[in-house]
C-alpha atoms as a PDB file:
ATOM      1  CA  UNK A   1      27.265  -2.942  -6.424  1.00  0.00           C
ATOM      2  CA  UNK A   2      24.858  -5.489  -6.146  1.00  0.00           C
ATOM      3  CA  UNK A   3      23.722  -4.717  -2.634  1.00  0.00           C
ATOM      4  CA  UNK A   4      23.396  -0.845  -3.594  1.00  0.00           C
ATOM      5  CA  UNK A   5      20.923  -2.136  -6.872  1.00  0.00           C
ATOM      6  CA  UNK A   6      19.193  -4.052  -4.440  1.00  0.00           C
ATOM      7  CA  UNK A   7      18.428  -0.936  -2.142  1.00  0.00           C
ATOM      8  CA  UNK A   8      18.000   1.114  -5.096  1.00  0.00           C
ATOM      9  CA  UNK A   9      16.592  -0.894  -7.952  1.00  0.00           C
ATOM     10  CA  UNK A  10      13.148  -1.093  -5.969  1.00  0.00           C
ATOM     11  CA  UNK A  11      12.587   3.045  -5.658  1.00  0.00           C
ATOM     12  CA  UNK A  12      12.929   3.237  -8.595  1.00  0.00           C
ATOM     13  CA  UNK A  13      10.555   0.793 -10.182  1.00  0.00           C
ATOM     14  CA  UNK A  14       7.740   1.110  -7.652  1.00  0.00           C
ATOM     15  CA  UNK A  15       8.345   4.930  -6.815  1.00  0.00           C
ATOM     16  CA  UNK A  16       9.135   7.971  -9.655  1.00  0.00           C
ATOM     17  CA  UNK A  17      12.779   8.456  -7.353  1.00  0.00           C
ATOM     18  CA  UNK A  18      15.045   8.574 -10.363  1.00  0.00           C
ATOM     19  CA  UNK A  19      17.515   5.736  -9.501  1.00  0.00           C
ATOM     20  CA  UNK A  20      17.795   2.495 -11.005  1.00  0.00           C
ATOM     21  CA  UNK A  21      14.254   1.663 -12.403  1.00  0.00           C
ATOM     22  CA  UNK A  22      14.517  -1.083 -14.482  1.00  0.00           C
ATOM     23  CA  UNK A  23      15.089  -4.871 -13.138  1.00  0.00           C
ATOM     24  CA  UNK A  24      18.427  -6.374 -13.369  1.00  0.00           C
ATOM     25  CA  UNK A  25      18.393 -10.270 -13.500  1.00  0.00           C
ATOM     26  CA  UNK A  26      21.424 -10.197 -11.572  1.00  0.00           C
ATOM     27  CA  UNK A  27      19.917  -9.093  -8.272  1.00  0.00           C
ATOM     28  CA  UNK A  28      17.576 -11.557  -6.993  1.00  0.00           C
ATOM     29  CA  UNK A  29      13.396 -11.347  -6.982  1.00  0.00           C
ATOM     30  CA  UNK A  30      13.399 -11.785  -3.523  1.00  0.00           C
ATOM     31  CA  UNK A  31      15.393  -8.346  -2.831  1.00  0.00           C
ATOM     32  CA  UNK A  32      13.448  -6.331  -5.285  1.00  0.00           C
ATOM     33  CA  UNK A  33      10.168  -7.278  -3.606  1.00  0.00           C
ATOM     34  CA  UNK A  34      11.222  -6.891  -0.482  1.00  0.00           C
ATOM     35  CA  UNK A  35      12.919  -3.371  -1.303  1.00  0.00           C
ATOM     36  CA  UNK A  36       8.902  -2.120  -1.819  1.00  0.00           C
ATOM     37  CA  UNK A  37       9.274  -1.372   2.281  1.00  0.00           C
ATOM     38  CA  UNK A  38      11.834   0.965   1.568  1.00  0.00           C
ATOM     39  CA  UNK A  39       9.708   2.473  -1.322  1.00  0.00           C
ATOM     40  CA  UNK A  40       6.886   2.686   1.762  1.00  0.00           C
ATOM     41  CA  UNK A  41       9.508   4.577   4.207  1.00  0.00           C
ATOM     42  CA  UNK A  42      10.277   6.992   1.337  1.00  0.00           C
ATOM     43  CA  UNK A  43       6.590   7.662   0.712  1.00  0.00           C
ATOM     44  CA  UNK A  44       6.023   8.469   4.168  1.00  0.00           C
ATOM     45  CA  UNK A  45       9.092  10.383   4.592  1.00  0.00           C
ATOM     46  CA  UNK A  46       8.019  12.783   1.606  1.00  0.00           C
ATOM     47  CA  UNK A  47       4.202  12.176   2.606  1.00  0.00           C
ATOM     48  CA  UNK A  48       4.919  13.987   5.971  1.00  0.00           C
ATOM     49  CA  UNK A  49       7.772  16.782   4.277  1.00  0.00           C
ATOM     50  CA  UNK A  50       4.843  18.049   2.332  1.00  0.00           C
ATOM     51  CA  UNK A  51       2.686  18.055   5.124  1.00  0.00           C
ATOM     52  CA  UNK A  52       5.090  19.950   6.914  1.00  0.00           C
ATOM     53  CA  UNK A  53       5.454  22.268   3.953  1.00  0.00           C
ATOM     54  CA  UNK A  54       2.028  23.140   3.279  1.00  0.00           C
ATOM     55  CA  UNK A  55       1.047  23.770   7.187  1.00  0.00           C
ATOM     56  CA  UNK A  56       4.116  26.345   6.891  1.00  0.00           C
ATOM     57  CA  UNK A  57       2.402  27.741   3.840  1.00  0.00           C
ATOM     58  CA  UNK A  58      -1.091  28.190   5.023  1.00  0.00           C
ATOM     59  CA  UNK A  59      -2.251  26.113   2.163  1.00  0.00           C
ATOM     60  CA  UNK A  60      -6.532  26.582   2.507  1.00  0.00           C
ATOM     61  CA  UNK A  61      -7.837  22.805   3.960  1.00  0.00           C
ATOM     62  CA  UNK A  62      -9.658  21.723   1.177  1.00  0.00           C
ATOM     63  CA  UNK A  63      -6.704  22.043  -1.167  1.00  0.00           C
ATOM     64  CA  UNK A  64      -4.492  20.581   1.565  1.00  0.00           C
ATOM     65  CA  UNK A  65      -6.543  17.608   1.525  1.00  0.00           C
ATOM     66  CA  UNK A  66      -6.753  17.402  -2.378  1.00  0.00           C
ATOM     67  CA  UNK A  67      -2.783  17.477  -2.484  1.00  0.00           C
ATOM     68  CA  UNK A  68      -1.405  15.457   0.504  1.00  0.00           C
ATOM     69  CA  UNK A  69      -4.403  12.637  -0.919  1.00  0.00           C
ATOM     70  CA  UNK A  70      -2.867  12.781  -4.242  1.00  0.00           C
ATOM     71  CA  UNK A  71       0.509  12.439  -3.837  1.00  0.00           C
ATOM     72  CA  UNK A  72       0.890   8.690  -2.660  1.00  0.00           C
ATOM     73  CA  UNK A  73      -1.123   7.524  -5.742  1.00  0.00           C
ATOM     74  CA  UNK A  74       0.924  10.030  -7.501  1.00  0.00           C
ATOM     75  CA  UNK A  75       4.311   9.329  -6.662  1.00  0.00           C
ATOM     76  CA  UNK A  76       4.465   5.325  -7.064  1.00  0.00           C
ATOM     77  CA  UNK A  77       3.351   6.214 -10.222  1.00  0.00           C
ATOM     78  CA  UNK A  78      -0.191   5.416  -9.958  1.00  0.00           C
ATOM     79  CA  UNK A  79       1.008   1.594 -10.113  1.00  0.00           C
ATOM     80  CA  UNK A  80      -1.483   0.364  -6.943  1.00  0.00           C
ATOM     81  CA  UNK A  81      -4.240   2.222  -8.095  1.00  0.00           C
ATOM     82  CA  UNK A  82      -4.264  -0.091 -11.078  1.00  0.00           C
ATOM     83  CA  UNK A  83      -4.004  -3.272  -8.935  1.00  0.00           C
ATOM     84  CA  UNK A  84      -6.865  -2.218  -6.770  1.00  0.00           C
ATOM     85  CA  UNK A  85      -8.719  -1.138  -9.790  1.00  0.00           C
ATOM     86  CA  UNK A  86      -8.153  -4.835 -11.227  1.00  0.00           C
ATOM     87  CA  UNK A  87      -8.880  -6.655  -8.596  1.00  0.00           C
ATOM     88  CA  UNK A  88     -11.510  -4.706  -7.573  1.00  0.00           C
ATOM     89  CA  UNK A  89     -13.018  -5.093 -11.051  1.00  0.00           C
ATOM     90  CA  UNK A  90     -12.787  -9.117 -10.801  1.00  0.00           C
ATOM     91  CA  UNK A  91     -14.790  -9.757  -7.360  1.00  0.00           C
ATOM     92  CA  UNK A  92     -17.233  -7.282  -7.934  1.00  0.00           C
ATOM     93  CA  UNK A  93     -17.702  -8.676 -11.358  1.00  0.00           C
ATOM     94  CA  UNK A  94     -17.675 -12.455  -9.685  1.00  0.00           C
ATOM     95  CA  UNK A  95     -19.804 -11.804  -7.586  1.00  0.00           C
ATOM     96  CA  UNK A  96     -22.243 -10.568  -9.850  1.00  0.00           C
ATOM     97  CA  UNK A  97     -21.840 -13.102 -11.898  1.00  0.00           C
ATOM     98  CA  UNK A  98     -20.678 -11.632 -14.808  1.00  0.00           C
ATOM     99  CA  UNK A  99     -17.216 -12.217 -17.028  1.00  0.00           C
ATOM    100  CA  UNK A 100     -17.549 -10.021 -19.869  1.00  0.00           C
ATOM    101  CA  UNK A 101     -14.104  -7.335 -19.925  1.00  0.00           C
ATOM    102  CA  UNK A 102     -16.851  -4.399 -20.783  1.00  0.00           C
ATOM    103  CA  UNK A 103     -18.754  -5.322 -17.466  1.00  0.00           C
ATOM    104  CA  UNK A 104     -15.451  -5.609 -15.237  1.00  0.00           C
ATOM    105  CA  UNK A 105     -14.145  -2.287 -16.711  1.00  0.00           C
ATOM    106  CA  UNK A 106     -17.194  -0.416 -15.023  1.00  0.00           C
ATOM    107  CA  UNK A 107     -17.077  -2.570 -11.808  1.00  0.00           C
ATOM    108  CA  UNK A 108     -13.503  -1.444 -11.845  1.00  0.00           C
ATOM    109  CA  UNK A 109     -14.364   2.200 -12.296  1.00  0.00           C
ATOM    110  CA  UNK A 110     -16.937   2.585 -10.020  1.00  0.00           C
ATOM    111  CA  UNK A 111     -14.601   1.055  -7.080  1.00  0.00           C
ATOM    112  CA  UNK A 112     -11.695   3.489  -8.024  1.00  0.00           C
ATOM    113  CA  UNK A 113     -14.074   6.201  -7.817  1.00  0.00           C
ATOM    114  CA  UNK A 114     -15.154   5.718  -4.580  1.00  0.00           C
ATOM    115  CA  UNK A 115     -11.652   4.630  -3.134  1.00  0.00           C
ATOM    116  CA  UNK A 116     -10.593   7.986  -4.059  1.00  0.00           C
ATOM    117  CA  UNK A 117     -13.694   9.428  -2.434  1.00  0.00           C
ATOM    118  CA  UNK A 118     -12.969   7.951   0.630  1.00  0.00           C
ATOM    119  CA  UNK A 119      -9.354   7.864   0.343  1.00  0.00           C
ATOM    120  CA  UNK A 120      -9.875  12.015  -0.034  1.00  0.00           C
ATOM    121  CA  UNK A 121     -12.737  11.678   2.920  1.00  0.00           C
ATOM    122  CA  UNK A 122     -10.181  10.442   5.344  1.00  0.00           C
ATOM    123  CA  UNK A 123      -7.361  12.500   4.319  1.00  0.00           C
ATOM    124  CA  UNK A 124      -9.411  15.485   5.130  1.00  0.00           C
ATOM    125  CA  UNK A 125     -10.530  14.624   8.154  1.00  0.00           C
ATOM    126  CA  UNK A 126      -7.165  13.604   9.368  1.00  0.00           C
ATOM    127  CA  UNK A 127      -5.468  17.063   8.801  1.00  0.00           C
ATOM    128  CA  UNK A 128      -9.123  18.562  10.258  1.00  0.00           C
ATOM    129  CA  UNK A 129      -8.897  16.961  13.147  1.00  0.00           C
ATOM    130  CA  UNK A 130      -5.132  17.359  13.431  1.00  0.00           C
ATOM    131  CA  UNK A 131      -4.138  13.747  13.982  1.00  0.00           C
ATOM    132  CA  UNK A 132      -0.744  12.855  14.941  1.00  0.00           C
ATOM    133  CA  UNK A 133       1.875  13.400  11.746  1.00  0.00           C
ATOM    134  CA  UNK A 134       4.057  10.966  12.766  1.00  0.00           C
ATOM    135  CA  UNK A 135       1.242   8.533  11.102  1.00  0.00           C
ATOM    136  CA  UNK A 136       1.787   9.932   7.855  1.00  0.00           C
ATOM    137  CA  UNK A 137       5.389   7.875   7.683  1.00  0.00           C
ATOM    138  CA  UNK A 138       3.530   4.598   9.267  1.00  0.00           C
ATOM    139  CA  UNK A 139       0.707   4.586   7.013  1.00  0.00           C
ATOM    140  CA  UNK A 140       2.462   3.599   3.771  1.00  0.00           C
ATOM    141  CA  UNK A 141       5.138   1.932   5.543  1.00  0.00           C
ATOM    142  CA  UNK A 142       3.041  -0.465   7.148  1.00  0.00           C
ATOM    143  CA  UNK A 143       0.866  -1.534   3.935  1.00  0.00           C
ATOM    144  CA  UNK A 144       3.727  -2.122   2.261  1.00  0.00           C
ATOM    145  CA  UNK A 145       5.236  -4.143   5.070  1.00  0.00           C
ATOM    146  CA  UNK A 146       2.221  -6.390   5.019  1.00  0.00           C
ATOM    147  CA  UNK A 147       2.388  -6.349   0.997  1.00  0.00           C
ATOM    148  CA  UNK A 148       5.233  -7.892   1.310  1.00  0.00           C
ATOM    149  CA  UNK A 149       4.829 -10.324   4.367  1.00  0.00           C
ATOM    150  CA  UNK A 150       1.328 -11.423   2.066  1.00  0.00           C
ATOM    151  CA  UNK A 151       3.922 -11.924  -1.078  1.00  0.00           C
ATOM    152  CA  UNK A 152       6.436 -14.269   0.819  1.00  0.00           C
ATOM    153  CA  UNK A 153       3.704 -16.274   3.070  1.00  0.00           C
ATOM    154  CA  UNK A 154       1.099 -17.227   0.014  1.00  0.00           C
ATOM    155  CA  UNK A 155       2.068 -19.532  -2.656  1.00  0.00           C
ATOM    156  CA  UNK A 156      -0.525 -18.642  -5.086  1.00  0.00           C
ATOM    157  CA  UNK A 157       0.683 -14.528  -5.151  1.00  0.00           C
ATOM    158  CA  UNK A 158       4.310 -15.586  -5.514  1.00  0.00           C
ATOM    159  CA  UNK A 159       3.506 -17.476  -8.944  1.00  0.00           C
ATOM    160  CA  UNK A 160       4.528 -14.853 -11.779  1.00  0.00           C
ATOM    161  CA  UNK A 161       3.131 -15.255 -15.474  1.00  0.00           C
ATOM    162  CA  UNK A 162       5.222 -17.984 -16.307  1.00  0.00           C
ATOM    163  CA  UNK A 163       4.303 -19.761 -13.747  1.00  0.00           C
ATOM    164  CA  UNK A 164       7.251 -20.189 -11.746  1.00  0.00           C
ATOM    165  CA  UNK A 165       6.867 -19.296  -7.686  1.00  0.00           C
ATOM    166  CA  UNK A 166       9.993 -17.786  -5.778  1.00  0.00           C
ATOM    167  CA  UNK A 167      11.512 -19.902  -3.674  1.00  0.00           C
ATOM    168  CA  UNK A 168      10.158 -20.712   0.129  1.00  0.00           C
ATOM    169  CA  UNK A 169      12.305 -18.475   2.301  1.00  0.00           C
ATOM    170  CA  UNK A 170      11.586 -18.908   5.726  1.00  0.00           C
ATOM    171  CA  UNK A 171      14.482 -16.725   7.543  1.00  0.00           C
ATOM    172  CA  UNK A 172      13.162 -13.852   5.416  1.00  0.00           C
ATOM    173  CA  UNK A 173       9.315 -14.626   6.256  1.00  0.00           C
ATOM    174  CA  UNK A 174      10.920 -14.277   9.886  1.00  0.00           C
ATOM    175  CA  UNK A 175      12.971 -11.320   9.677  1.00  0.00           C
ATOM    176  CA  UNK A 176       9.927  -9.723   7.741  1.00  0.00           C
ATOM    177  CA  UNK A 177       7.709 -10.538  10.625  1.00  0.00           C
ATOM    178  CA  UNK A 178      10.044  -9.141  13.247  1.00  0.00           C
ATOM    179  CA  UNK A 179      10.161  -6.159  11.253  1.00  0.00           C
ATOM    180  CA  UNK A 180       6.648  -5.963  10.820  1.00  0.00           C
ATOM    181  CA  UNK A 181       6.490  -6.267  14.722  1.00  0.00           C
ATOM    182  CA  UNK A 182       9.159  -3.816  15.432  1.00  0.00           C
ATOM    183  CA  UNK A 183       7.296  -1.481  13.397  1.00  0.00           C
ATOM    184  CA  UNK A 184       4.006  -1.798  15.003  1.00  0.00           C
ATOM    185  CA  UNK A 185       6.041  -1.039  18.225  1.00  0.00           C
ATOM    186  CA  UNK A 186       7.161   2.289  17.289  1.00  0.00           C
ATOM    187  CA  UNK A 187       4.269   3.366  15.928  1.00  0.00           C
ATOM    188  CA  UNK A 188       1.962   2.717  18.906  1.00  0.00           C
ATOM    189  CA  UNK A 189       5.120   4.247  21.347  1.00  0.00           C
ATOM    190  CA  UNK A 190       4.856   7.504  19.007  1.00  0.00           C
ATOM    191  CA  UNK A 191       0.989   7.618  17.974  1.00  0.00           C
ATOM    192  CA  UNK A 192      -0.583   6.083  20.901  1.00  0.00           C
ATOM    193  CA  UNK A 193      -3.820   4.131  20.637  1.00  0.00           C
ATOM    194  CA  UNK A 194      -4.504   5.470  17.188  1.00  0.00           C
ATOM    195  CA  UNK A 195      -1.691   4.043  16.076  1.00  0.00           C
ATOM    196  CA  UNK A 196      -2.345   0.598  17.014  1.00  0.00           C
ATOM    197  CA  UNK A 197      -5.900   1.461  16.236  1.00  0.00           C
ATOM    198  CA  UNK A 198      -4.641   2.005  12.516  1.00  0.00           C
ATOM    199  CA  UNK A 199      -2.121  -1.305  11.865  1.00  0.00           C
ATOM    200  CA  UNK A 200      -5.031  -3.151  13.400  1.00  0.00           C
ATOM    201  CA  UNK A 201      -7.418  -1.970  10.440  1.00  0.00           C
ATOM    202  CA  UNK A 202      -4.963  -2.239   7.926  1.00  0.00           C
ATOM    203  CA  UNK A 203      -3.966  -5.878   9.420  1.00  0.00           C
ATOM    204  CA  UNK A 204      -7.594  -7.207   9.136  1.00  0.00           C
ATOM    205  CA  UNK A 205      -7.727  -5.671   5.326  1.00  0.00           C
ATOM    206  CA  UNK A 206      -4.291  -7.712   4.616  1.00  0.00           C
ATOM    207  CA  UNK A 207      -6.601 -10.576   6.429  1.00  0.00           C
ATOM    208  CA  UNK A 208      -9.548 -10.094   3.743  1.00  0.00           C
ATOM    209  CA  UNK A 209      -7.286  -9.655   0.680  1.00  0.00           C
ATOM    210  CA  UNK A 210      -5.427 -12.597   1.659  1.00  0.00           C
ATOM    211  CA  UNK A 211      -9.070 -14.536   1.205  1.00  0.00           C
ATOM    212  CA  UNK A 212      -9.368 -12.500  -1.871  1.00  0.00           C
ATOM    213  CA  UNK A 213      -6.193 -14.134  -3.179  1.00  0.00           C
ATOM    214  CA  UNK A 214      -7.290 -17.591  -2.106  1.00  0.00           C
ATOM    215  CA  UNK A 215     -10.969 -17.284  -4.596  1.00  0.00           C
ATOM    216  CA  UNK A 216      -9.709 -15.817  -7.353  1.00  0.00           C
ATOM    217  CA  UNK A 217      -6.231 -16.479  -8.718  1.00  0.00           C
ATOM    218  CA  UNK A 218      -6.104 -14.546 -11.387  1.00  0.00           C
ATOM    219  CA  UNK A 219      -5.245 -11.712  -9.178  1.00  0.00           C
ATOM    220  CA  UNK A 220      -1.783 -12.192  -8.957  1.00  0.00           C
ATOM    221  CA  UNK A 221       0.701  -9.319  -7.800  1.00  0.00           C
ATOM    222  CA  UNK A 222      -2.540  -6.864  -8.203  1.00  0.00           C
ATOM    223  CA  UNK A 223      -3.542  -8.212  -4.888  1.00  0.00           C
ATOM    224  CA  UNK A 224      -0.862  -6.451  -3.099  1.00  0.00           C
ATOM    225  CA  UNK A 225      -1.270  -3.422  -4.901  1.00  0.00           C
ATOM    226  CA  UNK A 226      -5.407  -4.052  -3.865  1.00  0.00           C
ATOM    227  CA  UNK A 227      -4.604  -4.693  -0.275  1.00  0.00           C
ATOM    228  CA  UNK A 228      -1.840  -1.583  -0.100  1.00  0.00           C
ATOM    229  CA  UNK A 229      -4.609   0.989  -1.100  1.00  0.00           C
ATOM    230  CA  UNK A 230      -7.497  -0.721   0.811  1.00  0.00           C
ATOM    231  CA  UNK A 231      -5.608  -0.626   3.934  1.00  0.00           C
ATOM    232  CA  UNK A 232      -4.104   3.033   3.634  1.00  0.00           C
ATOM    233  CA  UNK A 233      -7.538   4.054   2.939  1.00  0.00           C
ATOM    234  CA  UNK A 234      -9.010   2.096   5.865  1.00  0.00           C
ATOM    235  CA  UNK A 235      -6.689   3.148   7.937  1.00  0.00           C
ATOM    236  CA  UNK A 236      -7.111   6.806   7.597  1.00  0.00           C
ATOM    237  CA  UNK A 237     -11.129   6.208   7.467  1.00  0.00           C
ATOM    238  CA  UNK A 238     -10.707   4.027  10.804  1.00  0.00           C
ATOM    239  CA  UNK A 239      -8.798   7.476  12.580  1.00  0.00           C
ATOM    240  CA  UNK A 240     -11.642   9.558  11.464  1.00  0.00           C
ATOM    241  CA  UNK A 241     -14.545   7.712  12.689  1.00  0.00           C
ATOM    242  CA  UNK A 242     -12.836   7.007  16.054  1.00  0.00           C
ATOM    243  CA  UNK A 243     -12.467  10.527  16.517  1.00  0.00           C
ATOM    244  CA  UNK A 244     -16.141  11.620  15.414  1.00  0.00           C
END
């Protein structure tokens, strides 16, 4: 049973699959974070049904785009749009050199506005240009692969509100890495140079968040959520201009 809420208990907090979606102290924090890759395969795995769907059904580009864009953000419950947003909101803000909550709200805004911009941009451009489907599984598996890989190799993400950091694991820093690597491997045997082309991009954005995380603490567990969306965007921005 407690294997199964393992598997289970992290679809349904960080997706809208209707299993087991709140936490049980009982299974460990370690399992529940590192069940957000399985969230990632089921994204994909639905991300690339609908494809399959609409290109049965005709469905006019434009909308196409609008949809298959949507439904990440829509099915994990809008939960890393909110991170990004966050974070987002605190370096721009930083950087300006401004604190007030008013002032990071419209950073904040402005960035999610033109992540979903681009995030659309990409998405269009990648069913224009008829890129590889098999991506559409990779793309969200990958970021959240690295999510989690970021979680388990940087002290100051793993510290929760009360202050308390999950425990160093190193076999499962190792295992995650071999998975990671494993990964990588399939997707460049199935997607060619694009698809190393992609984890490549959406390595070097887990790179820069991870320097993110390092200058502002406050960030937290939105960091993840940050460097998910950054690098799914990237990624399907980096297939575009390599193919204009």
């Amino acid at each position: 049973m407690r294997l199964l809420k393992a598997i289970f208990m992290p679809l349904g907090m960080y997706t809208r699959f209707p299993l087991i979606s709140k936490k049980d102290s009982s299974v460990p924090a370690k399992y529940i974070l590192t069940g957000l890759i399985w969230s990632g395969l089921l994204i994909g795995v639905l991300w690339r049904a609908l494809h399959l769907a609409m290109t049965a059904l005709n469905v006019p580009l434009m909308a196409f785009a609008a949809i298959m864009s949507a439904f990440p953000f829509w099915f994990t419950k809008y939960m890393h749009l909110e991170g990004f947003m966050d974070t987002a909101a605190l370096i721009n803000s930083s950087k300006a050199g401004y604190s007030s909550e008013n002032r990071r709200g419209i950073f904040g805004v402005f960035s999610l506005v033109l992540l979903l911009i681009l995030n659309f941009a990409g998405t269009y451009c990648f069913l224009d240009f008829k890129e590889n489907p098999w991506l559409l599984i990779f793309i969200p598996l990958v970021s959240r692969e690295l999510a989690v890989l970021m979680i388990f190799s940087s002290p100051l993400i793993m510290e929760n509100k009360d202050g308390h950091k999950l425990p160093y694991d190193g076999k499962i820093l190792i295992v995650l890495l071999i998975v990671f690597i494993l990964t990588s491997l399939v997707c460049c045997a199935l997607c060619g140079t694009k698809g190393a082309i992609m984890v490549i991009t959406m390595l070097f954005c887990f790179i820069f968040s991870a320097d993110v995380l390092k200058n502002f603490h406050e960030a937290g567990g939105d960091t993840a959520s940050y460097a998910i969306t950054l690098s799914e965007t990237a990624g399907l921005i980096m297939l575009a201009a390599i193919k204009l």
